[in-house]
N, C-alpha and C. Protein backbone atom coordinates (compact mmCIF):
# COMPACT_ATOMS: atom_id res chain seq x y z
N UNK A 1 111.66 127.32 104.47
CA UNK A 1 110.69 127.66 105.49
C UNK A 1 109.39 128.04 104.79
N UNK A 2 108.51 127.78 105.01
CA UNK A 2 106.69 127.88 104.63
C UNK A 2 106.12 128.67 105.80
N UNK A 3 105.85 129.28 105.47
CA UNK A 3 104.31 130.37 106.54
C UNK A 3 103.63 130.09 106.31
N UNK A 4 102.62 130.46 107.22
CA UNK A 4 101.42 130.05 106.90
C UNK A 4 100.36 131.21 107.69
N UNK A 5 99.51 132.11 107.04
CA UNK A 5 98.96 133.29 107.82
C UNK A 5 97.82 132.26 107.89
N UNK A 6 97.06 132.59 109.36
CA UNK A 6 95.88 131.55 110.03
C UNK A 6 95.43 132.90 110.68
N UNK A 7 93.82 132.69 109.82
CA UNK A 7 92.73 133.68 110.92
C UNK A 7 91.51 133.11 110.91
N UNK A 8 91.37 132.94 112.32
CA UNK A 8 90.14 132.11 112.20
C UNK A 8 89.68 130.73 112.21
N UNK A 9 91.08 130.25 112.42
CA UNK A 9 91.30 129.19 112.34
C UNK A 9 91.45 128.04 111.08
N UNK A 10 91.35 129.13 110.02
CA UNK A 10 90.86 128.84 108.73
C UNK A 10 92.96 128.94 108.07
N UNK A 11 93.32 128.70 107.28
CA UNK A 11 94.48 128.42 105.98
C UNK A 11 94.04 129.70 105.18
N UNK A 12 94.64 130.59 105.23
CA UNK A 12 94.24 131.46 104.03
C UNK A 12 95.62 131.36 103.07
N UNK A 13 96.70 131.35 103.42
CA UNK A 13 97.42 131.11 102.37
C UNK A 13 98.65 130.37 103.20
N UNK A 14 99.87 129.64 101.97
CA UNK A 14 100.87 129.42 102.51
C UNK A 14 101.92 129.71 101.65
N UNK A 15 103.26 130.51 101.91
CA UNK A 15 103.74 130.68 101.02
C UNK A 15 105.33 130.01 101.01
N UNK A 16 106.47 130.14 100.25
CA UNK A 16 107.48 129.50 100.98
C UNK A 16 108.11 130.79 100.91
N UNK A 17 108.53 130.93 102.06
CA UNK A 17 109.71 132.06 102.06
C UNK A 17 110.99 132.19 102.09
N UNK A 18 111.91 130.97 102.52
CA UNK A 18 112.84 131.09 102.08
C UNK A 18 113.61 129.41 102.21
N UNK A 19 114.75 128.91 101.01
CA UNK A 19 114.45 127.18 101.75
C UNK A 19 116.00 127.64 102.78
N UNK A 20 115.98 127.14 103.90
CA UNK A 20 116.78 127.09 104.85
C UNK A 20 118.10 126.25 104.94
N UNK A 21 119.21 126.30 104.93
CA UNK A 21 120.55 126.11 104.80
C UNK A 21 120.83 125.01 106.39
N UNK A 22 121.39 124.18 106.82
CA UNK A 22 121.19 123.00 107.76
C UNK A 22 122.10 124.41 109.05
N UNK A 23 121.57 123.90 110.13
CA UNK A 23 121.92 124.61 111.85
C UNK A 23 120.38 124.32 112.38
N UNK A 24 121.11 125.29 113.79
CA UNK A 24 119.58 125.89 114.59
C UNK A 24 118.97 126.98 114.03
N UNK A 25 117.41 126.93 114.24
CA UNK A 25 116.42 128.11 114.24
C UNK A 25 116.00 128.34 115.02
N UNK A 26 114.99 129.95 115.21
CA UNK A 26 114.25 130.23 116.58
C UNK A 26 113.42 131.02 115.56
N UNK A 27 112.01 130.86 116.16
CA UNK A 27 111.01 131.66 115.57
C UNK A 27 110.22 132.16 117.09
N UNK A 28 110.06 133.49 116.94
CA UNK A 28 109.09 134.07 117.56
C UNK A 28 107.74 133.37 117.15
N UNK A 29 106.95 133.06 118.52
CA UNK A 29 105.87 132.68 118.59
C UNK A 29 104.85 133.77 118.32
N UNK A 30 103.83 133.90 117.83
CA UNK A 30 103.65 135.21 117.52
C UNK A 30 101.98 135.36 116.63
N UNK A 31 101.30 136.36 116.04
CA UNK A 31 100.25 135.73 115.27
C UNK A 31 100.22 135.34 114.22
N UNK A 32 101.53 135.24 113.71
CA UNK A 32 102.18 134.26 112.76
C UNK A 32 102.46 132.65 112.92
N UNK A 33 101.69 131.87 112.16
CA UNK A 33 102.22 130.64 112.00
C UNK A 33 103.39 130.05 110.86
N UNK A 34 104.29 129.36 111.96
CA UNK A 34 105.25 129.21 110.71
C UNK A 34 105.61 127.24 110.81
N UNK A 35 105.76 127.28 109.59
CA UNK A 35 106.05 125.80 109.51
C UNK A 35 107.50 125.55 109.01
N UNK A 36 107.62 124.89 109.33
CA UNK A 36 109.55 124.05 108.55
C UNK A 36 109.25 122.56 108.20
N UNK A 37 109.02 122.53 107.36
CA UNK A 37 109.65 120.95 106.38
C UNK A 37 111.15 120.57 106.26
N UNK A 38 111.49 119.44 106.67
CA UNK A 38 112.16 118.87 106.42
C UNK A 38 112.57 117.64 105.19
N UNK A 39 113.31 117.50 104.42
CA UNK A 39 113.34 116.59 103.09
C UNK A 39 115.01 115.70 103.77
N UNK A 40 114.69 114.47 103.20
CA UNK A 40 116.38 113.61 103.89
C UNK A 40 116.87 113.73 102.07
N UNK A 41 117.64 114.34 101.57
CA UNK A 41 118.39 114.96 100.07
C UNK A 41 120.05 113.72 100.18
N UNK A 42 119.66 112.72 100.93
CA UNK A 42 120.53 111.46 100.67
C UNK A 42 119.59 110.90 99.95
N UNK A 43 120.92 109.76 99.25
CA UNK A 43 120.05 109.02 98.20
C UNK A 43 119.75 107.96 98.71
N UNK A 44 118.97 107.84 97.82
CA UNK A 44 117.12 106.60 98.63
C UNK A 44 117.16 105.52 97.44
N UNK A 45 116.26 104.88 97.84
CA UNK A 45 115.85 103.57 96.83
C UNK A 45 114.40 103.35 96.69
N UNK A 46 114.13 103.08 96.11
CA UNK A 46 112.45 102.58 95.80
C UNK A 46 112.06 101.72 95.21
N UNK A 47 111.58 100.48 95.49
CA UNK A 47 111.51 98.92 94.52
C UNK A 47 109.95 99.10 94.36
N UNK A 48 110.38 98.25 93.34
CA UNK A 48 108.55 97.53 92.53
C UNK A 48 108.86 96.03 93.22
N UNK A 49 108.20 95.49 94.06
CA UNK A 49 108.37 94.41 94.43
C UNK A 49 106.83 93.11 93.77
N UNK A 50 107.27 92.59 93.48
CA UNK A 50 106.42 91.46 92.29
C UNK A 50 105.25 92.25 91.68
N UNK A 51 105.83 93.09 90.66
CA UNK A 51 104.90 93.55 89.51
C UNK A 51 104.33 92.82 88.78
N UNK A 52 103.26 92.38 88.87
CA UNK A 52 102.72 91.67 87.84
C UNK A 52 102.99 92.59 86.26
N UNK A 53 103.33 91.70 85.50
CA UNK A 53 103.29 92.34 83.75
C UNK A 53 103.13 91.42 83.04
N UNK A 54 102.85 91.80 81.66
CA UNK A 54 102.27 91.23 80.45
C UNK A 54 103.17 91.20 79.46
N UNK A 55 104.41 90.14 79.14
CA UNK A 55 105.10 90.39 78.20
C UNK A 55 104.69 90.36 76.97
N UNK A 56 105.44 91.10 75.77
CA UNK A 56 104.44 90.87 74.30
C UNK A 56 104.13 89.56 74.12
N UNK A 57 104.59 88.40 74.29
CA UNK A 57 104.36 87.51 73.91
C UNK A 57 103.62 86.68 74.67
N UNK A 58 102.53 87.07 75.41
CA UNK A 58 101.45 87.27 76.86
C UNK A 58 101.52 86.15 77.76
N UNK A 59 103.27 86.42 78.15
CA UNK A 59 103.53 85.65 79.26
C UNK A 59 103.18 86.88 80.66
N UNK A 60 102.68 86.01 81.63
CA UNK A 60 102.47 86.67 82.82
C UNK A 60 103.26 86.94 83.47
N UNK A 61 104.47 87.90 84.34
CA UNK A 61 105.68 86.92 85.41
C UNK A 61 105.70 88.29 86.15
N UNK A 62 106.22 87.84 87.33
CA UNK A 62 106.36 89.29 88.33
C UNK A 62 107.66 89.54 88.31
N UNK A 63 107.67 90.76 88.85
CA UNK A 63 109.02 91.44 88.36
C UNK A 63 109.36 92.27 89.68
N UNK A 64 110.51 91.69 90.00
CA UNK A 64 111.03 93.19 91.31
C UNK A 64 112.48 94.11 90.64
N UNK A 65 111.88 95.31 91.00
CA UNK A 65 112.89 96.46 90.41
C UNK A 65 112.91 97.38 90.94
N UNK A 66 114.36 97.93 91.09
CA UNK A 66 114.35 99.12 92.09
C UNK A 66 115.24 100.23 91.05
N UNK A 67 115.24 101.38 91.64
CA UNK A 67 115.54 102.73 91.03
C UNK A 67 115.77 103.72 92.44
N UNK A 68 117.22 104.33 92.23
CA UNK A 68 117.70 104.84 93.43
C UNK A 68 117.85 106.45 92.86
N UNK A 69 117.54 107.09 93.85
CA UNK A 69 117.49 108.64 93.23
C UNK A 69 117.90 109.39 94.55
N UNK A 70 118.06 110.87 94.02
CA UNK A 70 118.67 111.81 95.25
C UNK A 70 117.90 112.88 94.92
N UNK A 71 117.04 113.68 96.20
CA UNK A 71 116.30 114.98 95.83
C UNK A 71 117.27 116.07 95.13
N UNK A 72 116.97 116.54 94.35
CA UNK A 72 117.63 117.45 93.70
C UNK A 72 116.94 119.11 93.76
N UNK A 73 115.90 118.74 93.58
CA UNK A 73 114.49 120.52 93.86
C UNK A 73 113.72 120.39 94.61
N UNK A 74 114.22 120.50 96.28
CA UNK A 74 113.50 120.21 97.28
C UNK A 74 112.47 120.98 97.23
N UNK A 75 112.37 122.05 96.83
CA UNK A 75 110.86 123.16 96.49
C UNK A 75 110.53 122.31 95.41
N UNK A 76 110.25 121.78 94.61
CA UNK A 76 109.85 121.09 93.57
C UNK A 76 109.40 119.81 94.33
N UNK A 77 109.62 119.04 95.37
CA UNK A 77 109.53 117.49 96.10
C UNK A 77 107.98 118.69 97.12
N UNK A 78 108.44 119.88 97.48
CA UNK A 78 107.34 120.00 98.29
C UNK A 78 106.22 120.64 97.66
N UNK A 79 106.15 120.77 96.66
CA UNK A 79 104.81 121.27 95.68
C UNK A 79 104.53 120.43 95.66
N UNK A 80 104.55 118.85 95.76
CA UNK A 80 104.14 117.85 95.01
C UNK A 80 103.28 117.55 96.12
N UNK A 81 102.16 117.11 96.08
CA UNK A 81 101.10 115.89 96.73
C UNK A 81 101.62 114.55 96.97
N UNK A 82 101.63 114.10 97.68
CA UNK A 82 102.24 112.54 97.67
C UNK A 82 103.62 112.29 96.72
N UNK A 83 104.33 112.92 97.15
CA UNK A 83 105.54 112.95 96.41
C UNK A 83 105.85 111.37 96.29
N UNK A 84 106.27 110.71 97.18
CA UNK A 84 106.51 109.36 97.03
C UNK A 84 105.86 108.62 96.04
N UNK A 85 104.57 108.60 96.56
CA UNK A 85 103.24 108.07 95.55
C UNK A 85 103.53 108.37 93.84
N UNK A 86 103.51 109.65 93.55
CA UNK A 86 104.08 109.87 92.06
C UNK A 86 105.35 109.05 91.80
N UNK A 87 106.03 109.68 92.66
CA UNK A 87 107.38 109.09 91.93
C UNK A 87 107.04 106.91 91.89
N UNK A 88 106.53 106.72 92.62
CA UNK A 88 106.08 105.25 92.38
C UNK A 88 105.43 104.75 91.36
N UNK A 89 104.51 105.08 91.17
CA UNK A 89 103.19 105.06 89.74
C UNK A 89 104.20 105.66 88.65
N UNK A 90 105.59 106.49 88.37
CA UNK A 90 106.18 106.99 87.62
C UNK A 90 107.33 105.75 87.24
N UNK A 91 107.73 105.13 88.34
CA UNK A 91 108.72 104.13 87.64
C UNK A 91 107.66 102.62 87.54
N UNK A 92 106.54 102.71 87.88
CA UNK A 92 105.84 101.09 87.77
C UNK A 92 105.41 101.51 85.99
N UNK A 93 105.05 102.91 85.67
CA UNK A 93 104.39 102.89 84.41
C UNK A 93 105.83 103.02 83.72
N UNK A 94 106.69 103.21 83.64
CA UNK A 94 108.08 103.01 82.97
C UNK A 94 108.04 101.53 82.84
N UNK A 95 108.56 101.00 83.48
CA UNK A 95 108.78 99.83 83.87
C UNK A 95 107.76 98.89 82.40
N UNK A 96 106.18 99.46 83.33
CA UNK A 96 105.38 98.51 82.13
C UNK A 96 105.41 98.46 80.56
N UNK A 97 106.08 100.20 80.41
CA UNK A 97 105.57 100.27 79.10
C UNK A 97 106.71 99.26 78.11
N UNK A 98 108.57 99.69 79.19
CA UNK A 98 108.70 98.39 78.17
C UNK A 98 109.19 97.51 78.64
N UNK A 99 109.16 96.28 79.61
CA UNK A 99 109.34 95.37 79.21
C UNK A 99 107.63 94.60 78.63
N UNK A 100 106.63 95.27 78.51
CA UNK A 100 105.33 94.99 77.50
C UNK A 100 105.71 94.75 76.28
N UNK A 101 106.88 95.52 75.85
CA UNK A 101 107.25 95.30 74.07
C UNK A 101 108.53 94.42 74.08
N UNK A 102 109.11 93.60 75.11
CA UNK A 102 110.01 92.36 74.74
C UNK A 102 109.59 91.51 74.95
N UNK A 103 109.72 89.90 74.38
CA UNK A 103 109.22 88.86 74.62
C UNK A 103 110.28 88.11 75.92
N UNK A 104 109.55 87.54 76.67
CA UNK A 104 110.01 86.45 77.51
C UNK A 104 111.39 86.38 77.70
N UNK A 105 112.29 85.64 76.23
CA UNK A 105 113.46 85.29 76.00
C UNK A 105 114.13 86.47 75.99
N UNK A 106 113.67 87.65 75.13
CA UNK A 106 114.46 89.05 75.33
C UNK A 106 114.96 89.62 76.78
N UNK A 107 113.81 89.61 77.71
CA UNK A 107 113.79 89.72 78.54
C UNK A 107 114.75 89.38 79.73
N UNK A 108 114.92 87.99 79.45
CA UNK A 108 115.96 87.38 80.53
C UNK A 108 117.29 87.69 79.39
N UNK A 109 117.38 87.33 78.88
CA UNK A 109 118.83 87.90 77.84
C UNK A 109 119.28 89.01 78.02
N UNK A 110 118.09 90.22 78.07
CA UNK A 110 118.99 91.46 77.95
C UNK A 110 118.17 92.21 79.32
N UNK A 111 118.56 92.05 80.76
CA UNK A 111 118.11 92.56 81.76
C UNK A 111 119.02 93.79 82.08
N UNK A 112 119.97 93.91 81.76
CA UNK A 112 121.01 94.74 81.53
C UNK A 112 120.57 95.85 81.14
N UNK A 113 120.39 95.98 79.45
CA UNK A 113 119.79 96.57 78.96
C UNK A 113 118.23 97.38 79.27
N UNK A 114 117.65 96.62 80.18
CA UNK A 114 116.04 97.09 80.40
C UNK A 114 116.40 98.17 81.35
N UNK A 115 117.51 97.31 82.13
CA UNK A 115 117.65 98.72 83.40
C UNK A 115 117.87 99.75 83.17
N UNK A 116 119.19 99.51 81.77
CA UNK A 116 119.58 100.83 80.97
C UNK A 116 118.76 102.45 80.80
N UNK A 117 117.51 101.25 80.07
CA UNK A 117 116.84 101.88 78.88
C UNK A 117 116.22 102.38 79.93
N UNK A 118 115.43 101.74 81.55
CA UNK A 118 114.44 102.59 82.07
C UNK A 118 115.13 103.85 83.11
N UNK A 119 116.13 103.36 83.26
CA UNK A 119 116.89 104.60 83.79
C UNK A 119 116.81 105.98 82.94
N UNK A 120 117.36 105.78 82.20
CA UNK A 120 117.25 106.81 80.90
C UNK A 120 115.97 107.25 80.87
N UNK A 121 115.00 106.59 80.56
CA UNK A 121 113.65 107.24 80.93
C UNK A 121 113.46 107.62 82.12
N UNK A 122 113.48 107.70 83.16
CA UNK A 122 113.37 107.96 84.61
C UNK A 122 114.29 109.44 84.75
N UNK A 123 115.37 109.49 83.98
CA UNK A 123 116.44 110.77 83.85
C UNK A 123 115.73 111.78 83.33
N UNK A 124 115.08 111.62 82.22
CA UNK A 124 114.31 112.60 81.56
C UNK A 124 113.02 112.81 82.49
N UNK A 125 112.38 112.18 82.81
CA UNK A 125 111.62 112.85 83.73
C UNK A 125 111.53 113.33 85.59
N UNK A 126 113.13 113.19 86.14
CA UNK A 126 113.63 113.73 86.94
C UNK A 126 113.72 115.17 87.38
N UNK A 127 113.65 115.57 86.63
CA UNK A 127 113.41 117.33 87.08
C UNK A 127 111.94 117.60 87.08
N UNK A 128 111.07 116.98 86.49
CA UNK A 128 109.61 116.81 86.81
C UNK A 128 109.54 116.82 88.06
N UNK A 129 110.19 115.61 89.00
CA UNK A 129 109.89 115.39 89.99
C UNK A 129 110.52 116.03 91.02
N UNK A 130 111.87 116.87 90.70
CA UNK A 130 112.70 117.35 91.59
C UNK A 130 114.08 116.02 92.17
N UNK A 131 114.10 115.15 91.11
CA UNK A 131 114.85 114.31 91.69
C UNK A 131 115.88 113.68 90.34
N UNK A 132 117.11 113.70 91.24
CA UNK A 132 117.87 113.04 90.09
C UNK A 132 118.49 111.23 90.03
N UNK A 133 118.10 110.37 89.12
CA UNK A 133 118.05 109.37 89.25
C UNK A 133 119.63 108.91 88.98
N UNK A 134 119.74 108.12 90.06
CA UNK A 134 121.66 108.15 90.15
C UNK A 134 121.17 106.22 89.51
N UNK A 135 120.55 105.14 89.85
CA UNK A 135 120.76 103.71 89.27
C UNK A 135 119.64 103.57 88.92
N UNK A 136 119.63 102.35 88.91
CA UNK A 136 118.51 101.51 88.88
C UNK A 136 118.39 100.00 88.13
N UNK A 137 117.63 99.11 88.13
CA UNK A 137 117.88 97.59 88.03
C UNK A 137 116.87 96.61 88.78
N UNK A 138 117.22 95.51 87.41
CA UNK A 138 116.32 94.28 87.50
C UNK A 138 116.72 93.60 89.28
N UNK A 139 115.94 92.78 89.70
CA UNK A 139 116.45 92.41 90.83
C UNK A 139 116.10 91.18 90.27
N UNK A 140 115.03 90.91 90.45
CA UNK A 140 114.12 89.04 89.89
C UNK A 140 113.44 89.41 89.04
N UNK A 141 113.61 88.24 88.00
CA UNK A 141 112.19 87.88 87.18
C UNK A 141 111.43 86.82 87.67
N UNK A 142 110.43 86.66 88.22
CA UNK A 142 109.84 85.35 88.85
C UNK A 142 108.96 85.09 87.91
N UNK A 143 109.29 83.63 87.34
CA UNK A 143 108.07 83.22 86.71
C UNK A 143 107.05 82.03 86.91
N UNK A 144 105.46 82.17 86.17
CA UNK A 144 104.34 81.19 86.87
C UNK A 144 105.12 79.86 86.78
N UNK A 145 104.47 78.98 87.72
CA UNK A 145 104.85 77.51 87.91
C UNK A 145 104.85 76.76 86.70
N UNK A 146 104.08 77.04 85.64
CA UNK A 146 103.82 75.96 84.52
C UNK A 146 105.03 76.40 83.54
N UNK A 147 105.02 77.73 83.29
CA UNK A 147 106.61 78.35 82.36
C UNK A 147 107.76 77.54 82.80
N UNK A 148 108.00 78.24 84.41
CA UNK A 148 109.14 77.41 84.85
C UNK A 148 109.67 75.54 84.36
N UNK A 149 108.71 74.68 84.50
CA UNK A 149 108.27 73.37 83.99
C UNK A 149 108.53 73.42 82.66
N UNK A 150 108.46 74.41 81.56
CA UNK A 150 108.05 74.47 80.01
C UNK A 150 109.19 74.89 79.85
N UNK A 151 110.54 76.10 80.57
CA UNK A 151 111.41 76.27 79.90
C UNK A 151 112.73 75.23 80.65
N UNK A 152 112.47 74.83 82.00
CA UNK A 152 113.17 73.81 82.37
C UNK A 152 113.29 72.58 81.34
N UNK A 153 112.09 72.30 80.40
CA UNK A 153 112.07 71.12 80.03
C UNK A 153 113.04 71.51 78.48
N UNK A 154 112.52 72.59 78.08
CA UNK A 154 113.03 72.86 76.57
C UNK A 154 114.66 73.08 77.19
N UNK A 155 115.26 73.50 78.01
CA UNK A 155 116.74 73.76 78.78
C UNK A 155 117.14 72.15 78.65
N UNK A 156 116.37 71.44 78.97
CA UNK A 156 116.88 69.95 79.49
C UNK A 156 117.59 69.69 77.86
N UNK A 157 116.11 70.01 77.15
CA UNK A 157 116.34 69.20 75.80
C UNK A 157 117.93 69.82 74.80
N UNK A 158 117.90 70.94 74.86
CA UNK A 158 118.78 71.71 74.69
C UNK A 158 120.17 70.95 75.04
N UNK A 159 120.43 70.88 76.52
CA UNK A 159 121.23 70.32 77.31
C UNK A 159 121.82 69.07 76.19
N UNK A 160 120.87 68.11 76.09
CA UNK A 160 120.75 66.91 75.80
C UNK A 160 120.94 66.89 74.13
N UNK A 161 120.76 67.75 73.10
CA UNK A 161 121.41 67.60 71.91
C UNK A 161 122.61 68.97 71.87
N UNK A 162 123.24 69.34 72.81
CA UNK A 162 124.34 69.83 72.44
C UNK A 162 125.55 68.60 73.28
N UNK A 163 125.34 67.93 73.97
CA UNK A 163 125.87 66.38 74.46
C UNK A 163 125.68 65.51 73.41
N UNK A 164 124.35 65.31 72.48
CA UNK A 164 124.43 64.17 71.59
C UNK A 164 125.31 64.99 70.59
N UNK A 165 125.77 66.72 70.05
CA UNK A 165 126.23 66.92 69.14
C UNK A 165 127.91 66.54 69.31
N UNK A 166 127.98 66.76 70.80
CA UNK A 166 129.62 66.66 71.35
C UNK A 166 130.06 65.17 70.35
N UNK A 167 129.86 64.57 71.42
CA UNK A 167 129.56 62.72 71.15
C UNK A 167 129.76 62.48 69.69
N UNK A 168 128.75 63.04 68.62
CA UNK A 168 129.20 62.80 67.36
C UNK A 168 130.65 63.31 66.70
N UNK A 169 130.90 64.28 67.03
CA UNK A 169 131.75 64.90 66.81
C UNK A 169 133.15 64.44 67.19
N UNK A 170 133.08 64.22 68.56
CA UNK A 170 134.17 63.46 68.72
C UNK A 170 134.31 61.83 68.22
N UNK A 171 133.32 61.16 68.06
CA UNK A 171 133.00 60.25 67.26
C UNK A 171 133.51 59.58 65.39
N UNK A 172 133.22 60.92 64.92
CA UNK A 172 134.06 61.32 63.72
C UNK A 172 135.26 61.82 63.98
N UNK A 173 135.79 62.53 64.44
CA UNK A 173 136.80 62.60 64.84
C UNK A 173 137.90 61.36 65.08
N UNK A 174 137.71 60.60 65.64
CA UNK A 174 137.97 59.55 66.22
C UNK A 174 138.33 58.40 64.50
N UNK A 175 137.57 58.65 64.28
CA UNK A 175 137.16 58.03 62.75
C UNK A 175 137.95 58.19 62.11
N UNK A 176 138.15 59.25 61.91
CA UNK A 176 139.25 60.24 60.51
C UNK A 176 140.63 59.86 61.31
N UNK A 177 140.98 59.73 62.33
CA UNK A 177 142.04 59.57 63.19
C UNK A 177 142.38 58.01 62.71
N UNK A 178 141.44 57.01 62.57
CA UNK A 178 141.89 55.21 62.79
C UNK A 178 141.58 54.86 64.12
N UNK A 179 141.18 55.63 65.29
CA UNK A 179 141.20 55.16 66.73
C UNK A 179 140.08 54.55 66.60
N UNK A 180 138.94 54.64 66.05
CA UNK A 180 138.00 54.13 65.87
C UNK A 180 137.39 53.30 64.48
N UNK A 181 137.43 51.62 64.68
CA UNK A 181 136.92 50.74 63.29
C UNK A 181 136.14 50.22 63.58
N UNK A 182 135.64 49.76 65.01
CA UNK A 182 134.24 48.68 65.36
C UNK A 182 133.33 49.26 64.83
N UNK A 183 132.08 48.99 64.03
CA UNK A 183 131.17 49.14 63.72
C UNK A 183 130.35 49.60 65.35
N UNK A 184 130.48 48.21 66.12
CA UNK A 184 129.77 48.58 66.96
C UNK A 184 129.74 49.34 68.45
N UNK A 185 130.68 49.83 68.32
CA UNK A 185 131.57 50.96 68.87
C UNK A 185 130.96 52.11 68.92
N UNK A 186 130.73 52.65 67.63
CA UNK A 186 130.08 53.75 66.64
C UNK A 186 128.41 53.73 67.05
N UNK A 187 127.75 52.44 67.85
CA UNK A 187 126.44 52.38 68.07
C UNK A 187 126.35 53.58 68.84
């Protein structure tokens, strides 16, 4: 519960007086103003939905990521100014600082890991915020149209000499066996 003494129409102070336990209340109406805040202390979610970022290796790609937390210091959530707002700008600047230091390929390889690592950061600065961070995780990596085209094509090629390596292989194989003598067989 927060008071609030009003003379004059003016805020002279507000203080909290006590945080309130869940039922009914009744306050005398009176020349006392009193306020009650309410906080929902179930756990919530909060996404970065297409972050633009700069991987080290200065690929561009958007990124959606979410991070699920539960109020933990509801007097701590109501000191705050735009509580939401912080805690947002708090996991987008997480977020940037690292996947900024993996390249591209790291990136999609170890998404696992990123969620890990930014959770863990997000834990440590949870009592900052009054909140304790229970997940969090990659959702998409979306990347620009021309990448997509550039790693589709290097995937293709990939594709296409671990098939020409099969082929040889069983080829020799075949060889060392006698199943195979045509010269032109072997083309």
């Amino acid at each position: 519960m927060i008071s609030r003494v009003l003379r004059l129409g003016f805020c002279i102070m507000i203080t909290l007086q006590r945080e309130l336990s869940p039922g009914k209340y009744y306050f005398w109406k009176g020349p006392v103003s009193v306020m009650v805040r309410t906080l929902d202390v179930r756990q919530q979610q909060m996404e970065l939905l297409g972050q633009e970022i700069m991987t080290e290796d200065k690929v561009t790609l958007r990124l959606n990521f979410f991070a699920q937390y539960r109020i933990a210091g509801p007097v701590r959530v109501l000191e705050m100014r735009a509580f939401e707002e912080q805690l947002y700008v708090q996991l987008q600047l997480t977020v940037r600082e690292y996947v900024g230091t993996l390249k591209l390929d790291e990136l999609l390889r170890r998404k696992e890991e990123v969620a890990s690592f930014i959770l863990s950061r997000l834990r440590e600065k949870g009592e900052e915020f009054g909140v304790q961070f229970v997940g969090a995780g990659v959702k998409d990596v979306i990347l620009p149209g021309e990448m997509k085209e550039i790693l589709n094509t290097v995937l293709l090629a990939e594709k296409k000499a671990q098939a020409n390596l099969l082929r040889s292989k069983i080829i020799v194989e075949c060889i060392g066996l006698g199943h195979i003598t045509d010269p032109v067989l072997l083309g």
